[in-house]
N, C-alpha and C. Protein backbone atom coordinates (compact mmCIF):
# COMPACT_ATOMS: atom_id res chain seq x y z
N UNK A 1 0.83 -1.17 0.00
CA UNK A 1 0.00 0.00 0.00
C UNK A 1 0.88 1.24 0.00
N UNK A 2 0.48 2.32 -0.82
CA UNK A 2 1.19 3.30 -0.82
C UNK A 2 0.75 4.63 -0.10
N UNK A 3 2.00 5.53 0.87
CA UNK A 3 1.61 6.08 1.54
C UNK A 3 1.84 7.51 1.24
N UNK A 4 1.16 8.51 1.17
CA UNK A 4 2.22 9.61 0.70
C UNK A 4 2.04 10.53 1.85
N UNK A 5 3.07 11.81 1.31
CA UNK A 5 2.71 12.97 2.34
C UNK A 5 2.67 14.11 1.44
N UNK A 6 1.73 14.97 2.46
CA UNK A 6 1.50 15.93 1.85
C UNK A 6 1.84 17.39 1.99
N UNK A 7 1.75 18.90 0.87
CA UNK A 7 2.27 19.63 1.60
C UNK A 7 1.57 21.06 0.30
N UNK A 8 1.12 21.63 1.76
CA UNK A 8 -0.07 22.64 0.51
C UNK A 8 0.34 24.04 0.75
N UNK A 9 0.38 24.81 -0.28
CA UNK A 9 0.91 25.83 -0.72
C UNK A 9 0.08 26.89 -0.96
N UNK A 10 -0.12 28.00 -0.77
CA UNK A 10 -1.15 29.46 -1.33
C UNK A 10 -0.18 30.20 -1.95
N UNK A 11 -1.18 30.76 -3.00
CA UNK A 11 -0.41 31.68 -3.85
C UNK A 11 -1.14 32.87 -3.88
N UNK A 12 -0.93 33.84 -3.34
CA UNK A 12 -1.79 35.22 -3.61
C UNK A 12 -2.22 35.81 -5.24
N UNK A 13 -3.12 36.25 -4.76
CA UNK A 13 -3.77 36.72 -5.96
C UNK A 13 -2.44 37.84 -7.18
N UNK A 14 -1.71 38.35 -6.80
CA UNK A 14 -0.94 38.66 -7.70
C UNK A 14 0.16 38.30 -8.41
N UNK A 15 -0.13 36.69 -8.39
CA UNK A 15 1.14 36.17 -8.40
C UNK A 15 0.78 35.62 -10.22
N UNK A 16 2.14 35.58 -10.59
CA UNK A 16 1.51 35.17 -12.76
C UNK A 16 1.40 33.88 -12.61
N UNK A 17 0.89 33.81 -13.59
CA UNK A 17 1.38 31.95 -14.10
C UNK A 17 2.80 31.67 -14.02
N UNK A 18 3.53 32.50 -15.07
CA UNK A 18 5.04 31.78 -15.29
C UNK A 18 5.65 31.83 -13.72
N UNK A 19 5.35 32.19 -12.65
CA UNK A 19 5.97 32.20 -11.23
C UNK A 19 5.37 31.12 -10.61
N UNK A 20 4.26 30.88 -10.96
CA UNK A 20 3.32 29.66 -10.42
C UNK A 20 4.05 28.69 -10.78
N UNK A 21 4.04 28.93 -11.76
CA UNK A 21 4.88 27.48 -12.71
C UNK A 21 6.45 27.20 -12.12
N UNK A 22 6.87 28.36 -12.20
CA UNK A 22 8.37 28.11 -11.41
C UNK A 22 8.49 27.44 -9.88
N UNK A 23 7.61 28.07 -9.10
CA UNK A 23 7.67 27.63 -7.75
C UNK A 23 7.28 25.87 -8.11
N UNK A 24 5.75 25.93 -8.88
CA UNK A 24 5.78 24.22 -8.85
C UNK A 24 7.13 22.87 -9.55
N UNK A 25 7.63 23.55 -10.11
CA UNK A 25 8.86 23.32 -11.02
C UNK A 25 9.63 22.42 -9.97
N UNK A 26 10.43 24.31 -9.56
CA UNK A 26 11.56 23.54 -8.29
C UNK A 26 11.12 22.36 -7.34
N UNK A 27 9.58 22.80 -6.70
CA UNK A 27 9.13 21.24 -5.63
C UNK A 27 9.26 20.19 -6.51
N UNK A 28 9.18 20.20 -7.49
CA UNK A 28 8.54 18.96 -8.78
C UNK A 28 10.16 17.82 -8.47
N UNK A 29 11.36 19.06 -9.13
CA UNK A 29 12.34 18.88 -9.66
C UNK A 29 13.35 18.73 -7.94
N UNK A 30 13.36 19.68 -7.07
CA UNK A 30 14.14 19.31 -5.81
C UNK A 30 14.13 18.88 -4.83
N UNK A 31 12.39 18.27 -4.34
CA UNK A 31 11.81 18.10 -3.32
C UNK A 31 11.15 16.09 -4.27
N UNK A 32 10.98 16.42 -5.07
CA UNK A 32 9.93 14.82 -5.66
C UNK A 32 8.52 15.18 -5.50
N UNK A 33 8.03 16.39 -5.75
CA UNK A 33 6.57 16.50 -5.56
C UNK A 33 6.21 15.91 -6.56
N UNK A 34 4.81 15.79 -6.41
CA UNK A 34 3.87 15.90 -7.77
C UNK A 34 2.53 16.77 -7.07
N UNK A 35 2.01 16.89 -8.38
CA UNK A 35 1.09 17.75 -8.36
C UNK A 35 -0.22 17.14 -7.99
N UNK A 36 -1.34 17.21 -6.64
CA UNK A 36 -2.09 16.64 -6.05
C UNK A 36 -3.50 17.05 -7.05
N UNK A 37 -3.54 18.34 -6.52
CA UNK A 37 -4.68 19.64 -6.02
C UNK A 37 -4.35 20.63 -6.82
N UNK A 38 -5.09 21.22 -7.58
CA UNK A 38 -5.22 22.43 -8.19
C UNK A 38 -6.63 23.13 -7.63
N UNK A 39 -6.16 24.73 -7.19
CA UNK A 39 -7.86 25.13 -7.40
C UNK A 39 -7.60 26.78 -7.50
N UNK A 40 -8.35 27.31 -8.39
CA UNK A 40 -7.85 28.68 -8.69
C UNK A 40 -9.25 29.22 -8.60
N UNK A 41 -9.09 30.31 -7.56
CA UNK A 41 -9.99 31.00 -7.32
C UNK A 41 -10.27 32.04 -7.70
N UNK A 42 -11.74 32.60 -7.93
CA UNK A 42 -12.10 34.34 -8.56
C UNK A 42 -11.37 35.61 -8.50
N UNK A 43 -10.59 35.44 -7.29
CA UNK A 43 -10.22 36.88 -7.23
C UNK A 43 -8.41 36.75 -7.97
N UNK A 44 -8.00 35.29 -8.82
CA UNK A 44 -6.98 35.04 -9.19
C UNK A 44 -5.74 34.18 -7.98
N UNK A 45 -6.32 33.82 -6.58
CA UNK A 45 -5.81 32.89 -5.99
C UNK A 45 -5.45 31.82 -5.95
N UNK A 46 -4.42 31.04 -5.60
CA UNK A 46 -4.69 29.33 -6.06
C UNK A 46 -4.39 28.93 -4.49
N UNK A 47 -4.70 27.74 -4.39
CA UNK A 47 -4.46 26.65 -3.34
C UNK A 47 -4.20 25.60 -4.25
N UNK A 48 -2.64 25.07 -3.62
CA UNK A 48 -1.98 24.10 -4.67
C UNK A 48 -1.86 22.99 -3.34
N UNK A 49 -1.76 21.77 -3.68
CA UNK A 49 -1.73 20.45 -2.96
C UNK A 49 -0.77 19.45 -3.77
N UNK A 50 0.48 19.67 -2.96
CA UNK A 50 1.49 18.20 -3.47
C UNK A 50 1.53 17.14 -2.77
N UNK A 51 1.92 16.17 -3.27
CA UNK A 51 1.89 15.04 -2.62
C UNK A 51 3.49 14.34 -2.88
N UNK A 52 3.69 13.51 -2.42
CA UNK A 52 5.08 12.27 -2.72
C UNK A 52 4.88 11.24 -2.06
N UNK A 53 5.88 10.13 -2.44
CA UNK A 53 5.60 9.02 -2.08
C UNK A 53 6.12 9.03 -1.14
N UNK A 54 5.91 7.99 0.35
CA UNK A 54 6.63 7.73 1.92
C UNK A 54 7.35 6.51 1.22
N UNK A 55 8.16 6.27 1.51
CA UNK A 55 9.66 5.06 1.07
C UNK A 55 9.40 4.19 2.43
N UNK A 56 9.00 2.85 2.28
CA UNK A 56 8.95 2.45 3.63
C UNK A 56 10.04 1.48 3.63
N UNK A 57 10.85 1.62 4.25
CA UNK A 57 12.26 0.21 4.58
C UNK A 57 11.69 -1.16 4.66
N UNK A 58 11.64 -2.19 4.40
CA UNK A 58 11.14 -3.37 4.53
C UNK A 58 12.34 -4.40 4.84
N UNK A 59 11.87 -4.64 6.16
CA UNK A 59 13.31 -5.41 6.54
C UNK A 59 13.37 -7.03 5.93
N UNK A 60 14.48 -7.33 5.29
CA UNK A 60 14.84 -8.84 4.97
C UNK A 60 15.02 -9.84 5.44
N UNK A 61 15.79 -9.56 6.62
CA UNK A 61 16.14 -10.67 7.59
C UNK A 61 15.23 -11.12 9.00
């Protein structure tokens, strides 16, 4: 079973796309996010939701 964790982000209303895009980038690219949750709101807000996988050790012996 797979477990992830999570980790949610706001972006104020004056923020562009191409900065949106950058911030999700670097988590994507330096952290192992992926992209959960999108939700962009009227006044140009977003609430973003990443997720990744939990690595669980599984012992052998």
């Amino acid at each position: 079973m797979l477990d992830y964790s999570y980790k949610d982000l706001y972006l104020p209303c004056g923020t562009s796309r191409e900065a949106a895009r950058q911030v999700l980038t670097e988590h994507a690219e330096y952290g192992s996010w992926e992209l959960d949750r999108l939700r962009l709101y009227p006044d140009g807000s977003r609430r973003i939701r990443l997720r990744r996988k939990i690595i669980r050790v599984v012992r052998t012996m």
